[in-house]
C-alpha atoms as a PDB file:
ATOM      1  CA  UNK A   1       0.000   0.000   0.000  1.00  0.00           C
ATOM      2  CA  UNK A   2       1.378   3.833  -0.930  1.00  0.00           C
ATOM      3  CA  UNK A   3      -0.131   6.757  -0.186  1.00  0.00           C
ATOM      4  CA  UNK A   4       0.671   9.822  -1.993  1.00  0.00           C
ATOM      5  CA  UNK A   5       2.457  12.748  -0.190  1.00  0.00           C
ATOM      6  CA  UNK A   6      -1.296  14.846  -0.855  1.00  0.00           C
ATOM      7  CA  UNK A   7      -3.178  11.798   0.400  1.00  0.00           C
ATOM      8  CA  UNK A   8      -0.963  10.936   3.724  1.00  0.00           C
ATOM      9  CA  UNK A   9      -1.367  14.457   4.696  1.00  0.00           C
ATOM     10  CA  UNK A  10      -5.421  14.735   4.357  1.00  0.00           C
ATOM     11  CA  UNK A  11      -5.501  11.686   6.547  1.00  0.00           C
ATOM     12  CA  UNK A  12      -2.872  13.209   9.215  1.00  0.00           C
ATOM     13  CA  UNK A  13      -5.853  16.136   9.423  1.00  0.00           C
ATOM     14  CA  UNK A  14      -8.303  13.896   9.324  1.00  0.00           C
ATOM     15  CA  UNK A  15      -6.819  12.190  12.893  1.00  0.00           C
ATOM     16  CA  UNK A  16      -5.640  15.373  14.363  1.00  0.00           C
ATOM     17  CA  UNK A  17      -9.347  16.614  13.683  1.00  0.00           C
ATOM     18  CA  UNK A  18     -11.030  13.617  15.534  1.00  0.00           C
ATOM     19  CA  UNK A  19      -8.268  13.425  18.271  1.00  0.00           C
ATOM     20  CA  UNK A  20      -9.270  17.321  18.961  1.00  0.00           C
ATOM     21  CA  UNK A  21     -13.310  16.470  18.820  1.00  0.00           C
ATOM     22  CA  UNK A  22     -13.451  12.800  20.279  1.00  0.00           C
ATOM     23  CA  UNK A  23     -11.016  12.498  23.448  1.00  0.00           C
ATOM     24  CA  UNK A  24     -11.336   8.843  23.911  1.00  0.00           C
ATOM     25  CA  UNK A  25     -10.228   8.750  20.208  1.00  0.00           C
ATOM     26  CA  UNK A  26      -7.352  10.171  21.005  1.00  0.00           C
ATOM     27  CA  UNK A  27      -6.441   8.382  24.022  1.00  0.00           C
ATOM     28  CA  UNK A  28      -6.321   4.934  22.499  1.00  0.00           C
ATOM     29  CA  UNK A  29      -4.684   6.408  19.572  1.00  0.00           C
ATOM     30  CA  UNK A  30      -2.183   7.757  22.103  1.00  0.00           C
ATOM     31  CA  UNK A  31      -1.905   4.009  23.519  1.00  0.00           C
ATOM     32  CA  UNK A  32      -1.628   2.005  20.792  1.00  0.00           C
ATOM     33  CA  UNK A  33      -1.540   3.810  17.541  1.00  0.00           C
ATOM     34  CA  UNK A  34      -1.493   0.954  14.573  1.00  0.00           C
ATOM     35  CA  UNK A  35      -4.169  -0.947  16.513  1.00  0.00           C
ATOM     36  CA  UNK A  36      -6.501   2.353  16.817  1.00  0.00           C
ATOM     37  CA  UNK A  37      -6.090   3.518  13.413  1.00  0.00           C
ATOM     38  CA  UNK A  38      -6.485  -0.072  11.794  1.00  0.00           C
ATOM     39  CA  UNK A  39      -9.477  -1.153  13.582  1.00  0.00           C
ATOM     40  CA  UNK A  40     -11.283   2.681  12.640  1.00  0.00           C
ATOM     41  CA  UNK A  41     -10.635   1.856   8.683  1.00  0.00           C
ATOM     42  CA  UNK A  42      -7.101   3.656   8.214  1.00  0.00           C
ATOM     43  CA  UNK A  43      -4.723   1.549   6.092  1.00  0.00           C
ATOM     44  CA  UNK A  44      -1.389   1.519   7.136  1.00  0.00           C
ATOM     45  CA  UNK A  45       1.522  -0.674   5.744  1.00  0.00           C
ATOM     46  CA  UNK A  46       2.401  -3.957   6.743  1.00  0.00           C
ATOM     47  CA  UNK A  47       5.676  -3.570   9.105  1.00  0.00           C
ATOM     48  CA  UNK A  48       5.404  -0.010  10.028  1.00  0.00           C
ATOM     49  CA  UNK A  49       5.823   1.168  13.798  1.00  0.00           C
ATOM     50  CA  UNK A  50       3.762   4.097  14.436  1.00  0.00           C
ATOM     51  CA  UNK A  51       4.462   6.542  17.319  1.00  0.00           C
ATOM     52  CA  UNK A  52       2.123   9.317  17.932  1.00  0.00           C
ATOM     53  CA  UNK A  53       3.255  11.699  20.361  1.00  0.00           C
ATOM     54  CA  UNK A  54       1.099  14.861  21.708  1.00  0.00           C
ATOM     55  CA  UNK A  55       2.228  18.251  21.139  1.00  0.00           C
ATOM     56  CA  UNK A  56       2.518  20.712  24.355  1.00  0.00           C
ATOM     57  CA  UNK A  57       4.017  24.119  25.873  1.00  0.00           C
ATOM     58  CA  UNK A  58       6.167  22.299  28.113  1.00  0.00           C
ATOM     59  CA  UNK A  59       7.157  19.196  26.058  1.00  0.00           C
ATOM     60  CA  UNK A  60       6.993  20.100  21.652  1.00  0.00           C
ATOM     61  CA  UNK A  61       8.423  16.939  19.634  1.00  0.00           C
ATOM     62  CA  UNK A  62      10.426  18.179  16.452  1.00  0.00           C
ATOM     63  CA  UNK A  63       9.995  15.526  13.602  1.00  0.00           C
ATOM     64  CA  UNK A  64      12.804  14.802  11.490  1.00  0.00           C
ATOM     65  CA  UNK A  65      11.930  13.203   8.028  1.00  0.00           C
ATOM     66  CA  UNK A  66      14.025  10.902   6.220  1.00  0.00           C
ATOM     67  CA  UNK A  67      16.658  12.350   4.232  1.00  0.00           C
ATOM     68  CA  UNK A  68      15.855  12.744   0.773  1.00  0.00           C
ATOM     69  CA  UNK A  69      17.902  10.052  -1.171  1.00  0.00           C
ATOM     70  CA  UNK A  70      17.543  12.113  -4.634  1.00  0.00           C
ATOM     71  CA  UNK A  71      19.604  15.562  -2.925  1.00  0.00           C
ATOM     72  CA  UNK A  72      23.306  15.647  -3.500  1.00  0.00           C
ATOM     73  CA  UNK A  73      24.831  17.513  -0.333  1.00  0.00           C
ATOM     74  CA  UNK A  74      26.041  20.277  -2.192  1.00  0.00           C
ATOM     75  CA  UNK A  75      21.856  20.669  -2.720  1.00  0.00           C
ATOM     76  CA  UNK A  76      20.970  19.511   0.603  1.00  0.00           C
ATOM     77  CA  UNK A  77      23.160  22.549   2.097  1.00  0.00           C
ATOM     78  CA  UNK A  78      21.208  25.093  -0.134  1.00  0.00           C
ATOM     79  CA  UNK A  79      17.690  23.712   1.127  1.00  0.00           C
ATOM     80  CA  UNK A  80      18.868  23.496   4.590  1.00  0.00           C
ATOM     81  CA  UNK A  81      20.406  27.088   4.224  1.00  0.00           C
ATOM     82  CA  UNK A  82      24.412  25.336   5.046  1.00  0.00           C
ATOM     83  CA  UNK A  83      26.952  28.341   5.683  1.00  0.00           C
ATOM     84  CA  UNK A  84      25.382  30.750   3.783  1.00  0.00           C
ATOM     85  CA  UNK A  85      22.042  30.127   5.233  1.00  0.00           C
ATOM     86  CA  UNK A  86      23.221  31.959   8.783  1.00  0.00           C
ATOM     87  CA  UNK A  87      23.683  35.672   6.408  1.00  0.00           C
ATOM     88  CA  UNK A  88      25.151  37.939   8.738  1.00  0.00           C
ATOM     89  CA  UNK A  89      25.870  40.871   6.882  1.00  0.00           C
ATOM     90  CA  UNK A  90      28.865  42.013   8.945  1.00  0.00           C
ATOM     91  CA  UNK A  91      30.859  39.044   7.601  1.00  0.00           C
END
């Protein structure tokens, strides 16, 4: 199963929309994620380990994606800003 980029990202609002409206939702979602989106109708792959983690003031999660494997790291420097990216213009 593959889910477009468009598609994974309609069903991440999707969740975050019922987690927000339907709190025991969210709490088994919270508790055992595969199991509580499978048995709701969500397909996920075969093999994947799904973590869901709640957003707060005192405890924010920063995701980091997969590196893209089609970036050389000359290109990888100029999306991620590298050296240049820090422009101080007293240099």
């Amino acid at each position: 199963m593959s889910n477009t980029p468009e598609e994974l990202q309609a069903m991440s609002r999707q969740i975050i929309a019922r987690c927000w409206a339907d709190a025991d939702f969210k709490a088994r979602l919270l508790k055992d994620p595969s199991g509580t989106l499978i048995a709701e109708g969500y397909p996920l792959p075969a093999g994947v380990n799904l973590k869901v983690v709640e957003n707060t003031a005192e405890a924010p999660y920063l995701v980091i994606p997969p590196r893209p494997t089609d970036l050389s790291d000359d290109a990888l420097d100029q999306v991620s800003g590298g050296w240049w990216g820090l422009c101080i213009p007293c240099l």
